[in-house]
Protein backbone atom coordinates (compact mmCIF):
# COMPACT_ATOMS: atom_id res chain seq x y z
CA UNK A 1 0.99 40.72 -33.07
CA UNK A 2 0.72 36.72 -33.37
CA UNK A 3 3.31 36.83 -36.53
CA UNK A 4 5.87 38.85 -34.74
CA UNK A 5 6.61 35.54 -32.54
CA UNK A 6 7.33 33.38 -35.13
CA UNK A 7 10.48 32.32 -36.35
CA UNK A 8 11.74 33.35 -39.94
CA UNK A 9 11.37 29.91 -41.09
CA UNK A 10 7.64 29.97 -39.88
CA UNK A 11 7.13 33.43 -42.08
CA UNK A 12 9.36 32.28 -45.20
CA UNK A 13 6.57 31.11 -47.54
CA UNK A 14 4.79 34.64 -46.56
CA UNK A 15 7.23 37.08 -48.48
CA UNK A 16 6.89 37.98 -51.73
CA UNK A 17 9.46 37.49 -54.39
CA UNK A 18 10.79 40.25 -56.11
CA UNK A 19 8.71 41.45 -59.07
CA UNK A 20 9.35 40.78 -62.20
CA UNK A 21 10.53 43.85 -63.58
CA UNK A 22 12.90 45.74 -65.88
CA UNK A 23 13.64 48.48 -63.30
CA UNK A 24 17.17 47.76 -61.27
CA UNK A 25 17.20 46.59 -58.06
CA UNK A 26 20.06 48.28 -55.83
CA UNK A 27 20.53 47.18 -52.85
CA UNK A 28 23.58 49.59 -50.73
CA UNK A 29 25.60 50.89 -53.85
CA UNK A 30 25.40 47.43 -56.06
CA UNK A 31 23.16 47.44 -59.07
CA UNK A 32 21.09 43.96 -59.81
CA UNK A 33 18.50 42.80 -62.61
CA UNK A 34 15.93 40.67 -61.22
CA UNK A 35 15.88 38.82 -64.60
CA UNK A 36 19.40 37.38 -64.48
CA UNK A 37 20.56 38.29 -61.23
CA UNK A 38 18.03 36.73 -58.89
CA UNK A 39 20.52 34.40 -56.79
CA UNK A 40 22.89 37.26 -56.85
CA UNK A 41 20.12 39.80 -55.22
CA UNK A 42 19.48 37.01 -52.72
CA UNK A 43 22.73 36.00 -51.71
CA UNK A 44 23.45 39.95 -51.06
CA UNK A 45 20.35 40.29 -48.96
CA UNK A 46 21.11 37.03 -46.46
CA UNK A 47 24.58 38.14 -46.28
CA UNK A 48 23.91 41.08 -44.30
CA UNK A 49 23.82 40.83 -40.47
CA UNK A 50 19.90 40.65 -39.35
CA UNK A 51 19.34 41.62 -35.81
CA UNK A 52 15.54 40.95 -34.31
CA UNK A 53 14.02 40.81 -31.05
CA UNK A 54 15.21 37.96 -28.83
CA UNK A 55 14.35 36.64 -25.70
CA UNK A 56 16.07 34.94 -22.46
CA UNK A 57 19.41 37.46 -22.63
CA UNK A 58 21.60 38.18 -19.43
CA UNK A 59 18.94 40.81 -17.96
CA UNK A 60 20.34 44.43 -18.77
CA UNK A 61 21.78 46.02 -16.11
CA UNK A 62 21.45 42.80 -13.98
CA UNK A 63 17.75 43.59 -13.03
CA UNK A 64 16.31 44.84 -16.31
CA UNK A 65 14.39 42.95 -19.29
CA UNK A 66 15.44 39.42 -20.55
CA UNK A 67 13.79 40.43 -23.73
CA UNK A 68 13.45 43.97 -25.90
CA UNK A 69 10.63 42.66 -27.69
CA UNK A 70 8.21 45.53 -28.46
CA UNK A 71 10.77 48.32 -27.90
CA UNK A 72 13.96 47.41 -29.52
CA UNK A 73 13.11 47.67 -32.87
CA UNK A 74 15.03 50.76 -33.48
CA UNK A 75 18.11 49.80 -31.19
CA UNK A 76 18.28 46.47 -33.58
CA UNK A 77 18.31 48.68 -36.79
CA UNK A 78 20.99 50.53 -34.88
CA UNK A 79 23.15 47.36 -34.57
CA UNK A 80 22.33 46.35 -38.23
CA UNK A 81 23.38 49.77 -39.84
CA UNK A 82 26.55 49.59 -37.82
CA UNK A 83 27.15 45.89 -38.02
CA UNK A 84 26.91 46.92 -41.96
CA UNK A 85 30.24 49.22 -41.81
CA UNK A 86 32.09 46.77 -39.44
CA UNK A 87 31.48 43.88 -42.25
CA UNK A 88 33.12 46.90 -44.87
CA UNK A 89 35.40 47.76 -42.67
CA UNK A 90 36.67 44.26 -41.44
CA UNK A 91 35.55 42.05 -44.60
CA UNK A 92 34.43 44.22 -47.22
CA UNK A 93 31.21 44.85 -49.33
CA UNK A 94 32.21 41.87 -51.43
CA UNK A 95 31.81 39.65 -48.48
CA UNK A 96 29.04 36.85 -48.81
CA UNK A 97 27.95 34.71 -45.95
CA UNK A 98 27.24 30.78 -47.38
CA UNK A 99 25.33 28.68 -44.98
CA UNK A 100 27.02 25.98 -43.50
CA UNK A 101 30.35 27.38 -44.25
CA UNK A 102 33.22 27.98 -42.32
CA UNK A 103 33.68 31.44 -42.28
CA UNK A 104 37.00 33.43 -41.29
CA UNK A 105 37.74 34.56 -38.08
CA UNK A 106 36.79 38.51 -38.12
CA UNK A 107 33.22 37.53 -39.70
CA UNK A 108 32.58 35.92 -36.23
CA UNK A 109 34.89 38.98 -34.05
CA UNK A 110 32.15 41.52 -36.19
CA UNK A 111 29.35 39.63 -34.52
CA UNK A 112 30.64 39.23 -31.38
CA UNK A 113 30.57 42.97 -31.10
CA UNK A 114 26.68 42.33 -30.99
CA UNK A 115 26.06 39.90 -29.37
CA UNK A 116 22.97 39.80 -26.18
CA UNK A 117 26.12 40.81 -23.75
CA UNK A 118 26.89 43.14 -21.14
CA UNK A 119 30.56 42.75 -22.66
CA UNK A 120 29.43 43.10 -26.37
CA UNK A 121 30.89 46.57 -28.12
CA UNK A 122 27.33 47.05 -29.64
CA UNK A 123 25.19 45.10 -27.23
CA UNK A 124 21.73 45.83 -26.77
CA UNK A 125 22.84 46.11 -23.29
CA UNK A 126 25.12 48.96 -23.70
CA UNK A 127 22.91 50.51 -26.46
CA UNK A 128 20.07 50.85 -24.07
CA UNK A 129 22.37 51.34 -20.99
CA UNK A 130 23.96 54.52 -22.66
CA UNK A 131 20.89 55.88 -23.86
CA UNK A 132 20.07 56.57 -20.06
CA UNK A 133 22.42 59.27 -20.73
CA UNK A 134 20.60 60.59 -23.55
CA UNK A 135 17.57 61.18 -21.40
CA UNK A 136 15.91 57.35 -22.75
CA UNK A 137 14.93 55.25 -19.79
CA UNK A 138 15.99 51.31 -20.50
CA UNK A 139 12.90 49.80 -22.73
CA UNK A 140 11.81 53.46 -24.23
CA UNK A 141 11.51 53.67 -27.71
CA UNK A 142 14.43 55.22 -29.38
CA UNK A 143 13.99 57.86 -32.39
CA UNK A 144 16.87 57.13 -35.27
CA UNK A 145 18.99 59.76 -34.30
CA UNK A 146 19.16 58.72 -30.38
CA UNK A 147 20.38 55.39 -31.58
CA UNK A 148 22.77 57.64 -33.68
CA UNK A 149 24.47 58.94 -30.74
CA UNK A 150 24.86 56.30 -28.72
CA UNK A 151 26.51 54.52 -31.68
CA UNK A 152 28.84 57.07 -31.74
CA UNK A 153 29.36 56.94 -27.99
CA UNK A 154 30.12 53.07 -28.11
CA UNK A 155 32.39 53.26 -31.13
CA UNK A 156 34.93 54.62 -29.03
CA UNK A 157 35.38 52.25 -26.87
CA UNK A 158 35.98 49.52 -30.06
CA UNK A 159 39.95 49.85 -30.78
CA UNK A 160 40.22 47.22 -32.84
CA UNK A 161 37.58 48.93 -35.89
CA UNK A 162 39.30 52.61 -34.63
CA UNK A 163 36.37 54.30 -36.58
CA UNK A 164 35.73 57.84 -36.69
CA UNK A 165 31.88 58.46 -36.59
CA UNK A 166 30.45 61.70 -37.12
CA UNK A 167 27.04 62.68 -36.73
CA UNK A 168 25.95 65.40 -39.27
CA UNK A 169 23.35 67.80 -37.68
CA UNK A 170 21.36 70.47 -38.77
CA UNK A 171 20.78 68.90 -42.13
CA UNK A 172 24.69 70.01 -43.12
CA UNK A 173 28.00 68.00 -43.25
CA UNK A 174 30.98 70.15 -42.90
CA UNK A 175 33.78 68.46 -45.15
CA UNK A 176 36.22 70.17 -42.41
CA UNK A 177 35.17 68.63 -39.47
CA UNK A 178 34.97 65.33 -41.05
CA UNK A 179 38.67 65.73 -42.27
CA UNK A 180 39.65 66.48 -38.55
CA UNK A 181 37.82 63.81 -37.31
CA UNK A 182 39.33 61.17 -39.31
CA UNK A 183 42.96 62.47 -39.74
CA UNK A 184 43.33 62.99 -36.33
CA UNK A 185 45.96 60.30 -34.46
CA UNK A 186 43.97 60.86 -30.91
CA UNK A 187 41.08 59.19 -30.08
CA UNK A 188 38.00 60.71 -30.08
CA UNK A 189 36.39 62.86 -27.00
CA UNK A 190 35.53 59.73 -24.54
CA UNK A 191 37.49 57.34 -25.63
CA UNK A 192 40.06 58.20 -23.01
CA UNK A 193 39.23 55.44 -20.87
CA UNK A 194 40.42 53.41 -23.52
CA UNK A 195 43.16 54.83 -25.73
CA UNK A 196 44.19 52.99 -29.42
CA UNK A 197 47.31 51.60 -28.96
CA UNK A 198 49.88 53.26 -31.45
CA UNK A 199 49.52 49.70 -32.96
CA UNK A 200 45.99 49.55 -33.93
CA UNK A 201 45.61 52.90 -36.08
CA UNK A 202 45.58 52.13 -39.47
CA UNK A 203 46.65 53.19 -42.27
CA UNK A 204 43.69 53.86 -45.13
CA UNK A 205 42.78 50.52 -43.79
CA UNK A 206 46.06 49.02 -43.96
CA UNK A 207 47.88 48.05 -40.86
CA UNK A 208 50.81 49.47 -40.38
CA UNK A 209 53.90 48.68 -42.26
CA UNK A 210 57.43 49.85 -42.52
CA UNK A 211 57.68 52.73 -45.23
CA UNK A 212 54.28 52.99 -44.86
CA UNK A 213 53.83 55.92 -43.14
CA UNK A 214 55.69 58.09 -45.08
CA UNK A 215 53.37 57.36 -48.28
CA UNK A 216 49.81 57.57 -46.88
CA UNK A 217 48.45 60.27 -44.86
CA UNK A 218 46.44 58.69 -41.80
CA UNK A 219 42.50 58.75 -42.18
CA UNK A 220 40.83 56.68 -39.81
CA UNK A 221 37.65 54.75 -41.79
CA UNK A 222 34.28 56.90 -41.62
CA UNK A 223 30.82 56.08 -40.65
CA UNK A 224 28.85 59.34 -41.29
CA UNK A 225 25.32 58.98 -39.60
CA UNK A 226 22.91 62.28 -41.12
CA UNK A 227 19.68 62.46 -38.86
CA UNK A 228 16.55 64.21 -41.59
CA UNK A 229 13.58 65.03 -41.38
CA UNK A 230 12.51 64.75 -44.35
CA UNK A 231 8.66 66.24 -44.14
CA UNK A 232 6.15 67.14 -41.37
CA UNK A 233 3.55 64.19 -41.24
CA UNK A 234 4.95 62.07 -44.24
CA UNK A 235 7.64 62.20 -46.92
CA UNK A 236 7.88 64.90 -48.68
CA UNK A 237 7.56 63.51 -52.67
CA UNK A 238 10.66 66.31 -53.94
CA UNK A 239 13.22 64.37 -51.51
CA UNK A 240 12.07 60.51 -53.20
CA UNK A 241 14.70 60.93 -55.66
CA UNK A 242 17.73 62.17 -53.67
CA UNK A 243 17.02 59.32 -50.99
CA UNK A 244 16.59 56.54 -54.03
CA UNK A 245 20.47 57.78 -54.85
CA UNK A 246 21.27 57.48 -51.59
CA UNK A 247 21.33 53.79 -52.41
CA UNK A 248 23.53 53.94 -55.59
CA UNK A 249 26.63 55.42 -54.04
CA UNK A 250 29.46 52.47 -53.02
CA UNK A 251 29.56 54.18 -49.81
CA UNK A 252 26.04 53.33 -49.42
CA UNK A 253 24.80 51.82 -45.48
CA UNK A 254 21.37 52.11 -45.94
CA UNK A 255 19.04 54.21 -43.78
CA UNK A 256 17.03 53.89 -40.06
CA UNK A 257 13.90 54.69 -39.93
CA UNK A 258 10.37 53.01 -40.57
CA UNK A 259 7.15 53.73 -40.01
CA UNK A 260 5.58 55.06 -36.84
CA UNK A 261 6.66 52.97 -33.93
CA UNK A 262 7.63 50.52 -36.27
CA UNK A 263 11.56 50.73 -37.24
CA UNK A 264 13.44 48.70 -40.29
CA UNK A 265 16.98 48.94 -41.55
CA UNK A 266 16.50 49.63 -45.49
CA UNK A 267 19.14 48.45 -47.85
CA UNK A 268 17.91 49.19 -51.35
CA UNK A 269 15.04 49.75 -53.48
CA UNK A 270 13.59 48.89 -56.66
CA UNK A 271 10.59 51.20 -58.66
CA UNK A 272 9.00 53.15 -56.09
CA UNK A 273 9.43 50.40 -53.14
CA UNK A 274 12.12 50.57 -50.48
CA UNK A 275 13.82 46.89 -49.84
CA UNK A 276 14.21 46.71 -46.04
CA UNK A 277 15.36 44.09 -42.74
CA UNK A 278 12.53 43.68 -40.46
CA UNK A 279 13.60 43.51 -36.62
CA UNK A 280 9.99 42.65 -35.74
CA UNK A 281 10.79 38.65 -35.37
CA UNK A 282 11.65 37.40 -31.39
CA UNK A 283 13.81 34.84 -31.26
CA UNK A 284 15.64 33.45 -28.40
CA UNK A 285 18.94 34.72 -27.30
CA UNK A 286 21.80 32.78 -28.76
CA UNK A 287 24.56 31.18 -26.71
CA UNK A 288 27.99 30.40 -28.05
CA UNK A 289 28.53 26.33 -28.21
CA UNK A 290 31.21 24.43 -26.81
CA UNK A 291 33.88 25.05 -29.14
CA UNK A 292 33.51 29.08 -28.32
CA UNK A 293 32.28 29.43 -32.34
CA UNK A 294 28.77 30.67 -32.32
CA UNK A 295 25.71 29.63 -34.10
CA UNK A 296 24.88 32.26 -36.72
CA UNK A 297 22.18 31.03 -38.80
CA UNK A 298 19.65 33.41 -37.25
CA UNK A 299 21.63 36.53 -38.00
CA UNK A 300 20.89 35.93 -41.78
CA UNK A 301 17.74 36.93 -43.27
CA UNK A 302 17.17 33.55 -45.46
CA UNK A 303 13.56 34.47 -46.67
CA UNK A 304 13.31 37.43 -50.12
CA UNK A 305 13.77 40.96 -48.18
CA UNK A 306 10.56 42.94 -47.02
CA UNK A 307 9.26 45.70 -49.60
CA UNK A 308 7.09 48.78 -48.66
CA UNK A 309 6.18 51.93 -50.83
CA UNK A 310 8.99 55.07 -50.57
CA UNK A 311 5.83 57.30 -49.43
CA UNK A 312 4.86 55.14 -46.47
CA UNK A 313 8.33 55.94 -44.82
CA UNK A 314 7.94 57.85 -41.54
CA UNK A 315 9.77 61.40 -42.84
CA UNK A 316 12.21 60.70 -39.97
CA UNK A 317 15.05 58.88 -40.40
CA UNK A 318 19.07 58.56 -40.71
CA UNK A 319 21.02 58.15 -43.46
CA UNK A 320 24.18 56.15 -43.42
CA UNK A 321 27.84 55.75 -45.30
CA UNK A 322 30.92 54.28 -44.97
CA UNK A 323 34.40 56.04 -46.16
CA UNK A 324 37.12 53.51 -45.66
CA UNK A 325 39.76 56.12 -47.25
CA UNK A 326 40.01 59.27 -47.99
CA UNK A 327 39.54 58.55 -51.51
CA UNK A 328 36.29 57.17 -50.99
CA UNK A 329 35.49 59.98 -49.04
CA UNK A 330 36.31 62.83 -51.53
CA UNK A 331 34.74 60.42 -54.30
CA UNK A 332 31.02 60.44 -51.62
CA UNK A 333 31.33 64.50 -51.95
CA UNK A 334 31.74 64.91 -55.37
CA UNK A 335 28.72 62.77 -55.90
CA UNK A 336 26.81 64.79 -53.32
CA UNK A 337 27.51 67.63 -55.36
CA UNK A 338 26.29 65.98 -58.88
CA UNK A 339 23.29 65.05 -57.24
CA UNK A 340 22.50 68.73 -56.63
CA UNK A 341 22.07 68.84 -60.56
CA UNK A 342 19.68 66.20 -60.61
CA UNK A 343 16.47 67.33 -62.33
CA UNK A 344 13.21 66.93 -59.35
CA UNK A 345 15.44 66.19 -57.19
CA UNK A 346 15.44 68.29 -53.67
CA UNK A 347 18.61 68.01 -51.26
CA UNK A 348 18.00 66.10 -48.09
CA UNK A 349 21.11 68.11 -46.46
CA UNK A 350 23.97 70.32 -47.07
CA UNK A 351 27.57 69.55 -48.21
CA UNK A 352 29.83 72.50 -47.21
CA UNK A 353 33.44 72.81 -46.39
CA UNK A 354 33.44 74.74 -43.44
CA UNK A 355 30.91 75.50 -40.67
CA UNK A 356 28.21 78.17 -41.66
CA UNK A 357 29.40 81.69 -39.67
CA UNK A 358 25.49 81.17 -38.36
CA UNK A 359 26.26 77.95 -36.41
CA UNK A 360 28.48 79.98 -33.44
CA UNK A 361 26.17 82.50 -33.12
CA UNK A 362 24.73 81.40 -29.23
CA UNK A 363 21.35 83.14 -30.24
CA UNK A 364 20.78 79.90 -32.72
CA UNK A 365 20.06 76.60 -31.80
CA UNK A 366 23.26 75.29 -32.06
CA UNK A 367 23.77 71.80 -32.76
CA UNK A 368 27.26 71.23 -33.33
CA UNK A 369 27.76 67.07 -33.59
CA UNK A 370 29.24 67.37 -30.19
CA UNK A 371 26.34 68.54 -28.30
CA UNK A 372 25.38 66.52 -25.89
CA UNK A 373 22.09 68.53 -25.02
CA UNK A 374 20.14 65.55 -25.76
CA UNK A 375 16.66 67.17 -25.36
CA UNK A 376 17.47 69.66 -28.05
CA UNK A 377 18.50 67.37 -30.31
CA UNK A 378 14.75 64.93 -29.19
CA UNK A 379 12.76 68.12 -30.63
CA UNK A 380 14.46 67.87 -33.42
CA UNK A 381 14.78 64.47 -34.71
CA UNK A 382 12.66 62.73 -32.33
CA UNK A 383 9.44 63.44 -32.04
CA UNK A 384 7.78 60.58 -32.96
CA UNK A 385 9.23 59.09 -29.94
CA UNK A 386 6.75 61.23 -27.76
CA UNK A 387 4.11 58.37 -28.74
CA UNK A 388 5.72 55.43 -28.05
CA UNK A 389 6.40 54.95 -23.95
CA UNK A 390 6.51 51.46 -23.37
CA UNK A 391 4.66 51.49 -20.02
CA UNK A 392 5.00 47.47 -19.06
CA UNK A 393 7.49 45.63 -20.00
C-alpha cells in the first residue's frame, strides 16, 4: 500500500526494462523491436496520456471526496482509453509528446477535457457523478463496462470531438447500427441539451469545406467500446490469441480491465506479457499556472511501462478502437473477419451486419446498446464489482 503513494519518479528505478527479446513488441497497432527500436518503444509509451489517483481536487459534487484514491482506478483507465481516441482524433496516432516542449494548442484542449473539474468533459467528477445514474454510488468501484457507459453518456455533451460511441453488447457488433450511428447528422439520444452546431460536424475528419460535401459521405469518427467476458474465474487460454491481435490492428485503443479490484489501461504486449498504464500512483491534483497553460509532466508515464502475464488478466474487461473514417472502419471488419481464420484462435465477439432476429424477442435478455437497465447489464459484465464496496472513504 506504502508504494502506491509515491510519485513516479520515486518508483522509476523499480520497473523493469523490456526484455531482451526477438519477439515484437506492439504497443496499440504499431509494431517495435526491442533491439533497435528501444527509444522508439519508449517515446510511444510516455506519449500517451497517464491518469492516476490524485489528491486535493474541487470535492465532487461540492461535498464529496478531494481524492479517488483506492476507488478510481477503473474511472482513470476510463479517462486514459478515451483520452487515447481524443489524441487520434484531435492529433493523431503519430503524435509524440517531448518533455519540455511546447506543444500545440489541441494537445492541451484534449487534456483539459480531463482535468480534476466539475467543468471537465471527462472529469472524474462527472464520471463518478453520472455513474449515480448507473446505480454506482460516488467512490464505488466501477466494473469496465460501467465506465463504458458513462463514457458514452459524457461524449455527448463534447461538440467539439462530435464522436459517435457505441457500446457493443452481448458479445456482437452489428455493422448496421454502427453505420447509423456514425452517418447520422443528429446528435446522439441525450445530447439534446447540447446540439452540434451545423459547423462542428465533420467531414471524415475534415472540417467542412466548400465542395466538400458533395464528395464525402458524413461519418462521424468511432470509438467502439466491446464489454467481454472472456472466462468464468480467469482467462480462458483459446481467447489469448484473438486479444494479442487486438493490439495489431491501427484502430487499436487498448483494453480496461486488470486484475481483481485492481484496474490498468493495457496498450500492447510482447511474448505472453500484456504492456499496461498503472493508475495506482496518488499524486496531487494539478492546477493550471498563471499563464492559463497547464503543467503536464505528470500525465506522462516517464518510467519503462508495467508488464504482467496475459493469464493473470481478470477475464473481464473492454476492448477498445477508434474508426476515424469509414474507411478505417470497413478496413477494422474485414480484419475481424480474417481473424476468424486464425488457427487456436477463439472469437471474443461477433461481427454481423444486422441484429440477430433473437435480440427483439422480449423473452431474451435483451441488451440492445441503448439499454439503460443498468442492473442487467452489472450481472453481466460486472460482477467483480460485488467485492469491492469502498465502505470509508
Amino acid at each position: 500500500l506504502f508504494l502506491a503513494t509515491l510519485t513516479y519518479d520515486t518508483l522509476r528505478f523499480e520497473y523493469e526494462d523490456f526484455p531482451e527479446t526477438k519477439e515484437p513488441v506492439w504497443i496499440l497497432g504499431r509494431k517495435y523491436s526491442v533491439f533497435t527500436e528501444k527509444e522508439e518503444i519508449l517515446l510511444d509509451v510516455t506519449s500517451r496520456l497517464w491518469f492516476t489517483y490524485r489528491k486535493n481536487f474541487p470535492a465532487i459534487g461540492g461535498t464529496g471526496p478531494t481524492s479517488d484514491t483506492g476507488w478510481g482506478c477503473m474511472l482513470r483507465c476510463g479517462q486514459m482509453i478515451f483520452a487515447q481516441a481524443l489524441v487520434c482524433r484531435h492529433l493523431g496516432r503519430d503524435w509524440r509528446w517531448i518533455k519540455g516542449k511546447r506543444q500545440m494548442d489541441n494537445y492541451f484542449n484534449v487534456l483539459n477535457a480531463f482535468i480534476d473539474k466539475k467543468d471537465s468533459y471527462y472529469s472524474i467528477h462527472q464520471i463518478a457523478q453520472m455513474g449515480v445514474g448507473e446505480g454506482k454510488s460516488i467512490g464505488q468501484w466501477y466494473g469496465p463496462n460501467t465506465v463504458a457507459q458513462v463514457l458514452k453518456k459524457l461524449a455527448t455533451f463534447d461538440t467539439w470531438s462530435s464522436l459517435a460511441v457505441h457500446i457493443a453488447m452481448d458479445n456482437t457488433v452489428v455493422m448496421e447500427e454502427i453505420r447509423r450511428l456514425c452517418q447520422s447528422n443528429v446528435p446522439c439520444a441525450g445530447a439534446a441539451a447540447c446540439p452540434a452546431l451545423e459547423s462542428d460536424v465533420l467531414y471524415n475528419g475534415c472540417p467542412e469545406d466548400v465542395g466538400l460535401r458533395g464528395r464525402l459521405t458524413l461519418w462521424k469518427p468511432l470509438v467502439l467500446l466491446i464489454p467481454l467476458r472472456l472466462g468464468l474465474t480467469e482467462i480462458n487460454e483459446a481467447y489469448i490469441e484473438t486479444l494479442k491481435h487486438c493490439f495489431m490492428m491501427p484502430q487499436s485503443l487498448g483494453v480496461i480491465g486488470g486484475k481483481p479490484n485492481s484496474a490498468h489501461y493495457f496498450i500492447g504486449y510482447v511474448g505472453e506479457e500484456l504492456i499496461y498504464l498503472d493508475p495506482h500512483t496518488t499524486q496531487p491534483a494539478v492546477e493550471p499556472g498563471d499563464s492559463g497553460c497547464l503543467p503536464d509532466e505528470s500525465f506522462h508515464c516517464q518510467h519503462p511501462p508495467c508488464r504482467m502475464s496475459i493469464a493473470e488478466l481478470d477475464p473481464s474487461i473492454a476492448v477498445g478502437f477508434f474508426c476515424n473514417t469509414e474507411a478505417d472502419f470497413n478496413d477494422w471488419c474485414q480484419q475481424i473477419k480474417k481473424l476468424s481464420l486464425v488457427r487456436g484462435a477463439l472469437p471474443m465477439f461477433e461481427l454481423v451486419e444486422r441484429q440477430p432476429s433473437h435480440f427483439s424477442n422480449p423473452d431474451v435478455l435483451n441488451l440492445t446498446p441503448d439499454s439503460s437497465d443498468a442492473d442487467r447489464l452489472e450481472r453481466f459484465f460486472d460482477s467483480e464489482d460485488e467485492d469491492f464496496e469502498i465502505l470509508s472513504l
